[in-house]
C-alpha atoms as a PDB file:
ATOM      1  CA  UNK A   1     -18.516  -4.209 -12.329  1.00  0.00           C
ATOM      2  CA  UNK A   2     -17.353  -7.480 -11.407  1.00  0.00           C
ATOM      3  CA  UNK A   3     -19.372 -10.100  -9.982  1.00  0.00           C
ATOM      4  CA  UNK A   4     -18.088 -10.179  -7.014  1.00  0.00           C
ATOM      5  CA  UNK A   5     -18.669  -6.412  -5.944  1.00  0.00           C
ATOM      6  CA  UNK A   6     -21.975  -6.804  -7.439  1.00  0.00           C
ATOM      7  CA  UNK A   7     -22.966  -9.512  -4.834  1.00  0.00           C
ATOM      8  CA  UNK A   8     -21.329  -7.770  -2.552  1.00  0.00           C
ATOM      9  CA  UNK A   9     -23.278  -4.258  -3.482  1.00  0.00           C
ATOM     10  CA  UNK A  10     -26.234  -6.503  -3.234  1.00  0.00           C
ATOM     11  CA  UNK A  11     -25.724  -8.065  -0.168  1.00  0.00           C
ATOM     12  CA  UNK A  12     -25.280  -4.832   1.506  1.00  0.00           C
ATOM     13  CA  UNK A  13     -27.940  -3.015   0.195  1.00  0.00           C
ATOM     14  CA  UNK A  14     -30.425  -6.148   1.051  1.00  0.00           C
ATOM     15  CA  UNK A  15     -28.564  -5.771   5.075  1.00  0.00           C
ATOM     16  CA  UNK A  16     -29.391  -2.508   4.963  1.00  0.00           C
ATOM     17  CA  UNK A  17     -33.077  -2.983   4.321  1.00  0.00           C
ATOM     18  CA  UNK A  18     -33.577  -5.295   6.592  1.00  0.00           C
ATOM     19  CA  UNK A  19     -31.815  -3.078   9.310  1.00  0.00           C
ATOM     20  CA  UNK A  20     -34.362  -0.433   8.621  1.00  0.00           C
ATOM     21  CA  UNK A  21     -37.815  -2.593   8.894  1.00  0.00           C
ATOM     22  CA  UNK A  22     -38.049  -2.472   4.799  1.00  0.00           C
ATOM     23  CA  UNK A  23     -37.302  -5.901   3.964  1.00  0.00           C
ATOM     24  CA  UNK A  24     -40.289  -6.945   3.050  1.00  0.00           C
ATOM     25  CA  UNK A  25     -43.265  -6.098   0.490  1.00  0.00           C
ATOM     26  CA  UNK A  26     -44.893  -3.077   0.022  1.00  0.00           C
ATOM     27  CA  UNK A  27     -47.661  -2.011   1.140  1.00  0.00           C
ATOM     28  CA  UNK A  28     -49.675   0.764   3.085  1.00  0.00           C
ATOM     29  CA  UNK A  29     -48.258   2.368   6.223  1.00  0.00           C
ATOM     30  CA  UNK A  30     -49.843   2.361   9.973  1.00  0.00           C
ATOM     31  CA  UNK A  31     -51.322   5.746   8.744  1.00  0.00           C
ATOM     32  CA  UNK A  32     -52.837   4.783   5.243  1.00  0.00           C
ATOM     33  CA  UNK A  33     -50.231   5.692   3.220  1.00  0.00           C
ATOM     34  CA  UNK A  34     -48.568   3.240   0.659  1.00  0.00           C
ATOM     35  CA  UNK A  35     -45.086   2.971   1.842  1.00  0.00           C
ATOM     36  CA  UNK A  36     -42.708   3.077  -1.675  1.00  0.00           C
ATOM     37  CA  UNK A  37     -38.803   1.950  -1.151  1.00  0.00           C
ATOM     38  CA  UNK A  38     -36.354   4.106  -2.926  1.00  0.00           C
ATOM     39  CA  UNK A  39     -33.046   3.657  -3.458  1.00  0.00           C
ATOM     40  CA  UNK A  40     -30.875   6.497  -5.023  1.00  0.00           C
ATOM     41  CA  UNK A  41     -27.599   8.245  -5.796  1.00  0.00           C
ATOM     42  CA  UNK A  42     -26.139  10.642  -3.521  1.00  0.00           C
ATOM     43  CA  UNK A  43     -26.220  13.150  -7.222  1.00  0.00           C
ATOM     44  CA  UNK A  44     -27.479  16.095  -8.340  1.00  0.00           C
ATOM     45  CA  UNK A  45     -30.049  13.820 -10.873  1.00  0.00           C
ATOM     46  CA  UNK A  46     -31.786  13.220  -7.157  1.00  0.00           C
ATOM     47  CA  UNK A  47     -32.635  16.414  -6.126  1.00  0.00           C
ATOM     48  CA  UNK A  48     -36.067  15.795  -7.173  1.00  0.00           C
ATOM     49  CA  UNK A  49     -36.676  13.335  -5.079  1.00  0.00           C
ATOM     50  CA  UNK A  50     -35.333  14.698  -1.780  1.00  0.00           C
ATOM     51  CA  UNK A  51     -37.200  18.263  -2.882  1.00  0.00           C
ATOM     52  CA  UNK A  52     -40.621  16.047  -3.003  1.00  0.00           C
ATOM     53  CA  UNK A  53     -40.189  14.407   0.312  1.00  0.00           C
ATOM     54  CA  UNK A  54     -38.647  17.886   1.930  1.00  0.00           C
ATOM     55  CA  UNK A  55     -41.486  19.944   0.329  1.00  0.00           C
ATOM     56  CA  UNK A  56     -44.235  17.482   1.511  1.00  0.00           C
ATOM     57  CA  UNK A  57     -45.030  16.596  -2.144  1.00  0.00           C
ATOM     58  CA  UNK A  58     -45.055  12.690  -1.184  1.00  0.00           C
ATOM     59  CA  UNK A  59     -47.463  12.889   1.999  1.00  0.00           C
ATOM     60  CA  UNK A  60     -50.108  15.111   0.113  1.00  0.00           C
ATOM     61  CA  UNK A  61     -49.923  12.006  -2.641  1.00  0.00           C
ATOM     62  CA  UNK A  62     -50.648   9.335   0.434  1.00  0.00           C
ATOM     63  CA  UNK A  63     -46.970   8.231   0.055  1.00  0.00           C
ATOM     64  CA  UNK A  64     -44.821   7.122   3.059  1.00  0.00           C
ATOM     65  CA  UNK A  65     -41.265   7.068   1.060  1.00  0.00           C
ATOM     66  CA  UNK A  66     -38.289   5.785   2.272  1.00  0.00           C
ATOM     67  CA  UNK A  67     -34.950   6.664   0.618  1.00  0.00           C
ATOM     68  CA  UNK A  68     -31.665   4.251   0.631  1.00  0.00           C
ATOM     69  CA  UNK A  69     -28.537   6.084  -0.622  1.00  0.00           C
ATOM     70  CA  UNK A  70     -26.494   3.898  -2.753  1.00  0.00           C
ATOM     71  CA  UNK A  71     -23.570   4.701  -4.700  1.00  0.00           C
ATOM     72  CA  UNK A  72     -24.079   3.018  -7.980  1.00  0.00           C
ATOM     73  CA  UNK A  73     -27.645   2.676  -9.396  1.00  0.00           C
ATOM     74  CA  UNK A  74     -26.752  -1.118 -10.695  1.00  0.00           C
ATOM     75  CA  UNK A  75     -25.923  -1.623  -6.782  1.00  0.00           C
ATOM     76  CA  UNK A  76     -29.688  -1.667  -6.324  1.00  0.00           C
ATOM     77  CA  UNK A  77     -30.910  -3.176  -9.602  1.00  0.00           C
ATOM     78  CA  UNK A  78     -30.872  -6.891  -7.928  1.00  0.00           C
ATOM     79  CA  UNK A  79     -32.674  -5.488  -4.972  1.00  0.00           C
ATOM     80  CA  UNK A  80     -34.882  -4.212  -7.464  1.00  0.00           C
ATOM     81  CA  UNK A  81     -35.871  -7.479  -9.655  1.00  0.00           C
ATOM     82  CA  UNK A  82     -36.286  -9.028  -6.488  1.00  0.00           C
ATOM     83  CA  UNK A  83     -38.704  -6.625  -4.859  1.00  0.00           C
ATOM     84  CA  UNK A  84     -36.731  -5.343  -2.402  1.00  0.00           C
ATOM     85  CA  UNK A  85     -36.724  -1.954  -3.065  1.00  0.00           C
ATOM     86  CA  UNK A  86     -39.543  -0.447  -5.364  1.00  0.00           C
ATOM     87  CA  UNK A  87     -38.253   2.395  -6.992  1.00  0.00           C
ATOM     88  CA  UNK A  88     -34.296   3.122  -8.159  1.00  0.00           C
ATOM     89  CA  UNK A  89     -33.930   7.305  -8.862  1.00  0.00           C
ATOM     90  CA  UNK A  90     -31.198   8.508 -10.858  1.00  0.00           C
ATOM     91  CA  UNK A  91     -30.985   5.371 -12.254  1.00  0.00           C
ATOM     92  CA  UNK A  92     -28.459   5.087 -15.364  1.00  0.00           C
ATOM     93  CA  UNK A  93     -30.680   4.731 -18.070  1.00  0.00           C
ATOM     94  CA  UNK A  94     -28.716   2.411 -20.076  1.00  0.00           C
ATOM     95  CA  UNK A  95     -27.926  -0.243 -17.305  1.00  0.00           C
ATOM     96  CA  UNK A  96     -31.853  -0.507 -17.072  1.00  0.00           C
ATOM     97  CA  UNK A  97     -32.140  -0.679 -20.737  1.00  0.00           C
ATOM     98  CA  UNK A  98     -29.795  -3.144 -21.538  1.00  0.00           C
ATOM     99  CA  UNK A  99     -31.002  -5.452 -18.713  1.00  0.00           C
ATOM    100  CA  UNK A 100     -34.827  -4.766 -20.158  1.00  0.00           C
ATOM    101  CA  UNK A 101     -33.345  -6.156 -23.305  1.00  0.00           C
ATOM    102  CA  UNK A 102     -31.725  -9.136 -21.564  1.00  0.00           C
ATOM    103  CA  UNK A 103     -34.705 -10.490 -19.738  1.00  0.00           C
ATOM    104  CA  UNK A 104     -33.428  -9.969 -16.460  1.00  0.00           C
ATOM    105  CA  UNK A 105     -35.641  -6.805 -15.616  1.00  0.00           C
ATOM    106  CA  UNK A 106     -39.176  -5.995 -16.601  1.00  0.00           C
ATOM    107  CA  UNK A 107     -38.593  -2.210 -16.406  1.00  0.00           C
ATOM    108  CA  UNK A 108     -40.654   0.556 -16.224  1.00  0.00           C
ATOM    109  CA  UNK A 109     -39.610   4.227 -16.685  1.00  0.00           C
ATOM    110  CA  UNK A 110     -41.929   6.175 -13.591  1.00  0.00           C
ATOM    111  CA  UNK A 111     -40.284   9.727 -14.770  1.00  0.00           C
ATOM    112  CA  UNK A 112     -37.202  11.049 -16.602  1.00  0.00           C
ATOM    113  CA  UNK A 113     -34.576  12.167 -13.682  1.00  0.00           C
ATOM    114  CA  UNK A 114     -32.434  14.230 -15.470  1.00  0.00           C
ATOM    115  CA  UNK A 115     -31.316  15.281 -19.087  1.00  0.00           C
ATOM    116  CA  UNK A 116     -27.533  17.082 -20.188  1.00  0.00           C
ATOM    117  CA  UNK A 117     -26.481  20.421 -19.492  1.00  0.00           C
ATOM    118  CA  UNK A 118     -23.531  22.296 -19.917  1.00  0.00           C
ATOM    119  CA  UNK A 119     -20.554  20.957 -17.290  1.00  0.00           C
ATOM    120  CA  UNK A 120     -22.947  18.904 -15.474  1.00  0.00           C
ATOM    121  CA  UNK A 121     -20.640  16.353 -15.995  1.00  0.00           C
ATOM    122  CA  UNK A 122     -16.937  17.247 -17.416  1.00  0.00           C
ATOM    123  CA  UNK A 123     -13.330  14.979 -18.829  1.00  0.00           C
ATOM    124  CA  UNK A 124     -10.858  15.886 -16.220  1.00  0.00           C
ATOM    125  CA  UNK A 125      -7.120  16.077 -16.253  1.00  0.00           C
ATOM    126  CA  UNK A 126      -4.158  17.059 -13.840  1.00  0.00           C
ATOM    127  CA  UNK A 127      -3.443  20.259 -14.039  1.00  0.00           C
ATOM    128  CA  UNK A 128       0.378  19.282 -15.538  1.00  0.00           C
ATOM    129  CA  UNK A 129      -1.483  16.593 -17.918  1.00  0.00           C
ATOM    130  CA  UNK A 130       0.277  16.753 -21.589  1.00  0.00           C
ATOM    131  CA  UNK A 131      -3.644  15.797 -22.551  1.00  0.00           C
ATOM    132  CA  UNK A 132      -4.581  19.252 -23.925  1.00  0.00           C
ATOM    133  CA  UNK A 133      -7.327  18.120 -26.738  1.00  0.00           C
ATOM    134  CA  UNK A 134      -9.954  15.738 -26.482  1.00  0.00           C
ATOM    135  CA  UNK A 135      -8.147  14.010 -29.591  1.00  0.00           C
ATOM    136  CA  UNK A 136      -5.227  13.375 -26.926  1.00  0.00           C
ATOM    137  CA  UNK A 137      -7.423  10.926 -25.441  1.00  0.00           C
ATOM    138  CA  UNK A 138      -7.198   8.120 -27.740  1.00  0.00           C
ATOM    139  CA  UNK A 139      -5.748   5.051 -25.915  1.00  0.00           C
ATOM    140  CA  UNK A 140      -5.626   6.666 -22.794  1.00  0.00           C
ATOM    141  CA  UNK A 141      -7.186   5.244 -19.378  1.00  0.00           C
ATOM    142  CA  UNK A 142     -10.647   7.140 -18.349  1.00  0.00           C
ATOM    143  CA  UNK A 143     -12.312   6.762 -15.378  1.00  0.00           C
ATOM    144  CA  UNK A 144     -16.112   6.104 -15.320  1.00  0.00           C
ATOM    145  CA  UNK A 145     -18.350   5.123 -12.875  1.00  0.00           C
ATOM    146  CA  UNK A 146     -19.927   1.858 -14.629  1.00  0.00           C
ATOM    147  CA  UNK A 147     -18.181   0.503 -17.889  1.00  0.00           C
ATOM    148  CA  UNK A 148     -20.486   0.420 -20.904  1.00  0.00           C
ATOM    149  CA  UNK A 149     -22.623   2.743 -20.103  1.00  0.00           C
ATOM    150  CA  UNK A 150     -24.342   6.308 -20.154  1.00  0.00           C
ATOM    151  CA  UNK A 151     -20.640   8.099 -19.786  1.00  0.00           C
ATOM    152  CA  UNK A 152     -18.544   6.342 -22.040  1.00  0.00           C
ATOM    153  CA  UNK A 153     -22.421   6.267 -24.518  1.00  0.00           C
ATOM    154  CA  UNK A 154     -22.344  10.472 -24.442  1.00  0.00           C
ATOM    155  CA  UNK A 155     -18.088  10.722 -24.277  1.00  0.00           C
ATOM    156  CA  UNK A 156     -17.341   8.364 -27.581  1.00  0.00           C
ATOM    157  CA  UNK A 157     -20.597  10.721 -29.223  1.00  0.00           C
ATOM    158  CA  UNK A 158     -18.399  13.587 -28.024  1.00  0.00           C
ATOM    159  CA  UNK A 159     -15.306  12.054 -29.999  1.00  0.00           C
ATOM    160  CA  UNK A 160     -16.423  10.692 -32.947  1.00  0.00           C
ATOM    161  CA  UNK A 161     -17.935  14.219 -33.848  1.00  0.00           C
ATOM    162  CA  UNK A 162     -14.749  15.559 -33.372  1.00  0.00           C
ATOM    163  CA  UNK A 163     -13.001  13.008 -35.712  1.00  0.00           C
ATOM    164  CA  UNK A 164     -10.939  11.839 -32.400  1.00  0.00           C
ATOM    165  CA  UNK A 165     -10.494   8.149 -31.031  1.00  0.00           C
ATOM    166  CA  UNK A 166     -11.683   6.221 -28.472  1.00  0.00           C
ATOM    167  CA  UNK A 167      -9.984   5.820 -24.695  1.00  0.00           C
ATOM    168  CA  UNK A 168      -9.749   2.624 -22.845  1.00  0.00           C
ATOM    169  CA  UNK A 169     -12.130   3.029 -19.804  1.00  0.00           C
ATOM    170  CA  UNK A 170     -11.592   1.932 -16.632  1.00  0.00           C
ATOM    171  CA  UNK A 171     -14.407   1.486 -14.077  1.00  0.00           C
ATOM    172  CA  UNK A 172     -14.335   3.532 -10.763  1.00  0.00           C
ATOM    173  CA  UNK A 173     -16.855   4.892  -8.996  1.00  0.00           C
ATOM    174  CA  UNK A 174     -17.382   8.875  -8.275  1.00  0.00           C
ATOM    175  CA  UNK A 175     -16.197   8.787  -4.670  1.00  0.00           C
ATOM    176  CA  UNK A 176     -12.725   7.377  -5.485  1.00  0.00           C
ATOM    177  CA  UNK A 177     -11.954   9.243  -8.748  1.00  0.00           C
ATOM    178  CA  UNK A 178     -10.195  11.837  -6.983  1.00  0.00           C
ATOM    179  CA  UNK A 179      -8.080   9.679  -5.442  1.00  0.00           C
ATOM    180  CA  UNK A 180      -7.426   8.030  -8.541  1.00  0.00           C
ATOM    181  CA  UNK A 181      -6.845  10.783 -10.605  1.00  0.00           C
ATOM    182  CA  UNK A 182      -4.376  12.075  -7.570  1.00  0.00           C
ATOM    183  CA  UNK A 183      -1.985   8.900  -7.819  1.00  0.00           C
ATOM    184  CA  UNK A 184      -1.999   8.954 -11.798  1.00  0.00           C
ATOM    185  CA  UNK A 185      -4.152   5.799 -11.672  1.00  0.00           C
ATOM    186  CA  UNK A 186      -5.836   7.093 -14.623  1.00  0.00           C
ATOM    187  CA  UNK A 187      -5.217   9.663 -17.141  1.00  0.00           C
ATOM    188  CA  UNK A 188      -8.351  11.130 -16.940  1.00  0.00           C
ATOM    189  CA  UNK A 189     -12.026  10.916 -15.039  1.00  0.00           C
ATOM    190  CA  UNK A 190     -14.837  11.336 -16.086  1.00  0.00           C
ATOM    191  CA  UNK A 191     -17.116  12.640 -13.535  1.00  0.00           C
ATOM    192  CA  UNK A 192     -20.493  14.347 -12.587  1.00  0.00           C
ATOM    193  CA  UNK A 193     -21.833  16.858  -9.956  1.00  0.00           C
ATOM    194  CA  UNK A 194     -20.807  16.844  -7.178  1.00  0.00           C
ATOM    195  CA  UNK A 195     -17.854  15.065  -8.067  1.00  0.00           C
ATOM    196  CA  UNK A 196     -16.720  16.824 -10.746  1.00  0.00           C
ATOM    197  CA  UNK A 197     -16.515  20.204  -8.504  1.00  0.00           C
ATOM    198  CA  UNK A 198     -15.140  18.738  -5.964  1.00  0.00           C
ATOM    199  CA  UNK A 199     -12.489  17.031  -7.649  1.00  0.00           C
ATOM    200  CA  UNK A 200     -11.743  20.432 -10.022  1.00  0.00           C
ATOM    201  CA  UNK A 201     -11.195  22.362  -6.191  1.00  0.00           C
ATOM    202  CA  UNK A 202      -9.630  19.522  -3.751  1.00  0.00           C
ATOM    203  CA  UNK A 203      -6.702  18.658  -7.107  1.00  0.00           C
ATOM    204  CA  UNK A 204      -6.922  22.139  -9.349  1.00  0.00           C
ATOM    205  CA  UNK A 205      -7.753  19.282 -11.581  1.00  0.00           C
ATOM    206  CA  UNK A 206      -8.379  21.242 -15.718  1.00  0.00           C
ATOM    207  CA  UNK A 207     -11.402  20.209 -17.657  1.00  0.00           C
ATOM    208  CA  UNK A 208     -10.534  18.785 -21.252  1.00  0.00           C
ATOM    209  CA  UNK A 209     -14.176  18.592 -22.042  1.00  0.00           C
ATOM    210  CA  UNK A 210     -17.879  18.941 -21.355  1.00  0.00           C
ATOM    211  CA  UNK A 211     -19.520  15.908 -21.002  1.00  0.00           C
ATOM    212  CA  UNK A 212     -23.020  17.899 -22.072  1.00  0.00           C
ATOM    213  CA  UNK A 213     -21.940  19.122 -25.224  1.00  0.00           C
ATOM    214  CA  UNK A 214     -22.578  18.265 -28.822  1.00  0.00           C
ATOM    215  CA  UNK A 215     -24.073  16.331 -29.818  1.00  0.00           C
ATOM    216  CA  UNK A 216     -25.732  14.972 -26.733  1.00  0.00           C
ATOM    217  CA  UNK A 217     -27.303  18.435 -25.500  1.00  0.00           C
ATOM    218  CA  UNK A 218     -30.377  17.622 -23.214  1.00  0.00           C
ATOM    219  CA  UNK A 219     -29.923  13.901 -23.464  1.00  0.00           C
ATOM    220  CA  UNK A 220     -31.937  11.998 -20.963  1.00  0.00           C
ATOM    221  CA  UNK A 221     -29.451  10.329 -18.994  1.00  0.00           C
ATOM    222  CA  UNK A 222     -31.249   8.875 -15.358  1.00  0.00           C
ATOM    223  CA  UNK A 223     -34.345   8.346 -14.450  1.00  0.00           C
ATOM    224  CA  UNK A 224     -36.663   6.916 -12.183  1.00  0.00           C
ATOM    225  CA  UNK A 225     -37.334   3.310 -12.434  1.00  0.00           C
ATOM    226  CA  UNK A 226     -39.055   0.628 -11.265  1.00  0.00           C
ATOM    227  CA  UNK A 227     -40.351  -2.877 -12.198  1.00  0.00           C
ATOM    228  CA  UNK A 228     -44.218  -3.740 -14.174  1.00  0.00           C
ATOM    229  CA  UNK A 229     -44.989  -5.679 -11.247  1.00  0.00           C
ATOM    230  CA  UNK A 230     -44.659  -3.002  -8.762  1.00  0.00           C
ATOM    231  CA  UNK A 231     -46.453  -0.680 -11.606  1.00  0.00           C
ATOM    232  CA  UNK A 232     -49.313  -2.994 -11.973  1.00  0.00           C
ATOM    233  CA  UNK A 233     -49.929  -4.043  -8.178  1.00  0.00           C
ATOM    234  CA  UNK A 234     -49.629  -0.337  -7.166  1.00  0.00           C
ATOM    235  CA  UNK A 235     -50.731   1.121 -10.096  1.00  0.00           C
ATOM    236  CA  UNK A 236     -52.285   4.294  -8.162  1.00  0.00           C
ATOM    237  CA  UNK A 237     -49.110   4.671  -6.054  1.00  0.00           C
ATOM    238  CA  UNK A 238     -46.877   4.404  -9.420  1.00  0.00           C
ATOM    239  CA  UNK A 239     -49.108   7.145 -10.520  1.00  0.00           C
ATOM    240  CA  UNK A 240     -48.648   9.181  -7.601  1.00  0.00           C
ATOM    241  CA  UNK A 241     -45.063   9.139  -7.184  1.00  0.00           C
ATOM    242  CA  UNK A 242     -44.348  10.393 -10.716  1.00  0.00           C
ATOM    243  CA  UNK A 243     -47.056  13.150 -10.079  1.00  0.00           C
ATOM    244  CA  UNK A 244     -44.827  13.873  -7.051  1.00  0.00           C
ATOM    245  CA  UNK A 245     -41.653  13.552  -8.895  1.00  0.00           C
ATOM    246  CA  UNK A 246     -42.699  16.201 -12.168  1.00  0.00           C
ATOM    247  CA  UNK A 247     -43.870  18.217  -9.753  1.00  0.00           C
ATOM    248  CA  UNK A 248     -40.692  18.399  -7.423  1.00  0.00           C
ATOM    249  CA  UNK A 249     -39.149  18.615 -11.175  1.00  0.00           C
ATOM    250  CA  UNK A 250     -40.777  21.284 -12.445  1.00  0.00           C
ATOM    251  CA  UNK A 251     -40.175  23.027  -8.618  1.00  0.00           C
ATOM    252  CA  UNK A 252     -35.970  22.385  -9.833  1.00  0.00           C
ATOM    253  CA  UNK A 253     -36.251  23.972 -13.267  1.00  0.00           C
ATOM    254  CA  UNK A 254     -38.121  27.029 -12.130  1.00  0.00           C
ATOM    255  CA  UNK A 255     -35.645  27.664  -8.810  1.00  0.00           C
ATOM    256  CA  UNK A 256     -32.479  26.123  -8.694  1.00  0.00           C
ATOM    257  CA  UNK A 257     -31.764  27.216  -5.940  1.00  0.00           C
ATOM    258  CA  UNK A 258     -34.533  24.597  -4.387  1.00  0.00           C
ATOM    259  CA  UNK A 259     -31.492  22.179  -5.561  1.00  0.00           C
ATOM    260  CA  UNK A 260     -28.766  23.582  -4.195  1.00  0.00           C
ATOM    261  CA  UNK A 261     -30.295  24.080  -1.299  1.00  0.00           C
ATOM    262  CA  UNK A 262     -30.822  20.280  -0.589  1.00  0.00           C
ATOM    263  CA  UNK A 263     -27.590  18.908  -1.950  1.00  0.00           C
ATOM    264  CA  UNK A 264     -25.742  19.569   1.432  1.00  0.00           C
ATOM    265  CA  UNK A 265     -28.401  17.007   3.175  1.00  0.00           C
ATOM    266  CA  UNK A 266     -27.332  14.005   0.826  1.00  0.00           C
ATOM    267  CA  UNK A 267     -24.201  14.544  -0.571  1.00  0.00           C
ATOM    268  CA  UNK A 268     -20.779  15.812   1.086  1.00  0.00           C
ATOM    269  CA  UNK A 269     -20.814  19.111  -0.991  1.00  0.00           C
ATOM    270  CA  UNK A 270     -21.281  22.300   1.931  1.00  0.00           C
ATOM    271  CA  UNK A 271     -23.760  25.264   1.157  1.00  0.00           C
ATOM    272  CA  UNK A 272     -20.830  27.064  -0.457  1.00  0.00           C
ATOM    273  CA  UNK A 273     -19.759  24.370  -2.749  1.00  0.00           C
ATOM    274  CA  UNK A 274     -23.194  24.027  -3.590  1.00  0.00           C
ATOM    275  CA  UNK A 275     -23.689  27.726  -4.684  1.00  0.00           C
ATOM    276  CA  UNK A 276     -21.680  27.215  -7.625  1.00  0.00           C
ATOM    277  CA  UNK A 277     -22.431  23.272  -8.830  1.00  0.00           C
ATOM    278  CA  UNK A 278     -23.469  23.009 -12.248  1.00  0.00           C
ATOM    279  CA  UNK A 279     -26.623  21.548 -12.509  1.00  0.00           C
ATOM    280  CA  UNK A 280     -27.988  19.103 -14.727  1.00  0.00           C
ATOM    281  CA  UNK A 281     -31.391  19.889 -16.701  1.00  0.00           C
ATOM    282  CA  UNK A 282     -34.904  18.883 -14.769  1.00  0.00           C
ATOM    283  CA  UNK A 283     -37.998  18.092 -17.036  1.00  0.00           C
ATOM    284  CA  UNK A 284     -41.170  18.430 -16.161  1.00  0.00           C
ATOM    285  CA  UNK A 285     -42.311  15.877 -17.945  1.00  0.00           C
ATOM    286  CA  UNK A 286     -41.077  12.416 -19.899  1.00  0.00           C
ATOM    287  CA  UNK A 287     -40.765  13.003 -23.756  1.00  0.00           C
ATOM    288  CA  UNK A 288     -40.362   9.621 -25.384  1.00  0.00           C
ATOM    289  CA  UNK A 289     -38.773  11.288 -28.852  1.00  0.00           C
ATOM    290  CA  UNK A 290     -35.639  12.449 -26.695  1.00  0.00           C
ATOM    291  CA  UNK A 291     -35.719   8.538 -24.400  1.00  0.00           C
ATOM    292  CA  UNK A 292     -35.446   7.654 -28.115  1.00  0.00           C
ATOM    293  CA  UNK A 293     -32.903   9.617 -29.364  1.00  0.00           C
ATOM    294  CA  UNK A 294     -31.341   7.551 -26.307  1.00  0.00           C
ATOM    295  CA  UNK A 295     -32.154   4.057 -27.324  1.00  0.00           C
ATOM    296  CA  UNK A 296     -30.688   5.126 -30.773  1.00  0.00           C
ATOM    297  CA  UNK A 297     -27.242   6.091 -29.784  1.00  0.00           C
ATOM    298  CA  UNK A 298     -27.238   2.619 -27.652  1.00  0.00           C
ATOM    299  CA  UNK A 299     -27.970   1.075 -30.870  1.00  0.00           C
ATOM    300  CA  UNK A 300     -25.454   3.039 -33.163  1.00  0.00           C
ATOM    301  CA  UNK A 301     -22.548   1.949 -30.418  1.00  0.00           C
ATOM    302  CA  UNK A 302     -23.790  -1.809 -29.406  1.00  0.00           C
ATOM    303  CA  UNK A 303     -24.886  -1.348 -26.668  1.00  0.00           C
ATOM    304  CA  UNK A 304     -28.307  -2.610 -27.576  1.00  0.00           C
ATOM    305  CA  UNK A 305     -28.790  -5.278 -30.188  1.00  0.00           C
ATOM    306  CA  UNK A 306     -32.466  -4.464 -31.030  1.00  0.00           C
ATOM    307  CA  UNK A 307     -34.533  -2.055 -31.548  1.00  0.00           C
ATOM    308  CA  UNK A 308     -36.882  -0.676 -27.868  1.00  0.00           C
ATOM    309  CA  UNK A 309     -39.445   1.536 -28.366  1.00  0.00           C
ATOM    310  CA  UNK A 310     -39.214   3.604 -24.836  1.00  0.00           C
ATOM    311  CA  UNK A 311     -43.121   4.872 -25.302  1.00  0.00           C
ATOM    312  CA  UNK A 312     -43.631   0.992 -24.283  1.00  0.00           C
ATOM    313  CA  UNK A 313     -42.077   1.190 -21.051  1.00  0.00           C
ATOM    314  CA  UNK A 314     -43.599   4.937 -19.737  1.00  0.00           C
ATOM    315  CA  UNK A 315     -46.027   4.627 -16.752  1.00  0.00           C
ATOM    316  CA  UNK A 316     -48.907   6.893 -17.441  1.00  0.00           C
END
């Protein structure tokens, strides 16, 4: 993302905070109950979240939570450093890793969000494309929704199994990759649920490839974040929301249809479309091996230039 529509994603989300009374610090509620700020991805990764607040799993914590769609998780990550909002779900792991490693965010990882699954996210082509093979994507343009990051991480993994090249990525977010993909903007888009069913119905669009297979099966990809300031001044409401959030997980992986269920109150999929969504993987619980497995492939492809131990960063 450029500068520009970083400030700009910034600005708005800090105008929109203020419009809403949440401007400023955290801290407990008329009631008693420690009011948390969260902002997060109109996704499937966020079911969780909206599950723990519909399901009442935040006000039997003592949590008041407040929840600020935004459509890219690095929208919010200023808002975050400067304690504007406390918490970021289905936050693109890598984004928060990288800027760990560059000393503008002292992160810490509350509870994974979501790990791959098969066609959770998919490559997608026009139906006429002459892309038939994933190897056909070598120099081509590919939409993604932030450069340099957890997509093109899992996609160029896909390809270099394969023995296939690289694309040139271009960055776009989920909402407009339809439209982009309609006017032959790019070749192909890469995009997750909803988007990616939504986009497969409105343009018949064909997938090339699933964006969950080999060899980054069940690859912790979001997650919720926040900051070691927020974890240490609110150390018991930290603790509370991620007992909130496993919980609400665990709720996801026994029943999806708790999930589909709620994706018609924060995304633009309908009941129907959301029948038939593929659904990402919900843990129960964070696993630091599989984070690692993470920080490893960030290593292997640059995208980190030292090593992080991710067992550093959990919040117990």
């Amino acid at each position: 993302m450029g500068t520009g529509r970083l400030a700009a994603g910034a600005i708005a989300l800090a105008l929109v905070l203020v419009a809403c009374g949440d401007g400023g610090d955290s801290g407990s509620a008329g009631d008693g109950k420690q009011k948390i700020r969260v902002a997060a991805l109109p996704l499937t990764d966020a079911a969780a979240l909206y599950i723990a607040r519909d399901r009442g799993l935040f006000v039997k914590e003592g949590l008041d939570v407040t929840i600020q769609p935004v459509q890219q998780s690095i929208q919010a990550l200023p808002a975050l450093s400067k304690g504007q909002v406390d918490v970021i779900a289905s936050a693109n792991y890598v984004t928060f890793l990288q800027a760990e490693e560059k000393g503008t965010l002292d992160l810490r990882i509350l509870s994974e969000g979501v790990r791959t699954a098969p066609h959770m996210m998919d490559v997608l082509v026009p139906k006429d494309s002459p892309i038939k093979t994933p190897a056909d994507l070598k120099g081509r343009t590919v939409a993604v929704n932030i450069l340099n990051n957890i997509q093109s991480l899992t996609l160029d993994a896909i390809l270099d199994q394969q023995g296939a090249g690289h694309p040139t990525y271009r960055q776009i977010a989920f909402p407009q990759m339809g439209p982009a993909l309609q006017k032959g903007q790019v070749d192909a888009v890469h995009a997750v649920e909803p988007f990616d069913s939504a986009i497969q119905g409105e343009l018949k669009a064909r997938v090339l490839l699933d964006g969950g297979s080999a060899p980054v099966q069940s690859l912790p990809i979001s997650g919720y974040v926040t900051t070691r300031a927020f974890a240490e001044k609110h150390a018991k409401a930290a603790a509370a929301f991620k007992r909130a959030i496993e919980a609400a997980s665990k709720l996801a992986a026994q029943d999806p249809s708790l999930v589909r269920a709620e994706l018609p109150k924060y995304t633009k999929v309908t009941a129907d479309q959301a029948k038939t969504i593929n659904l990402p993987a919900y843990p129960a619980a964070t696993d630091a091996a599989r984070l690692r497995r993470l920080t490893e492939l960030m290593r292997k492809q640059g995208l980190l230039k030292k090593p992080i131990d991710p067992a550093t960063l959990l919040v117990k």
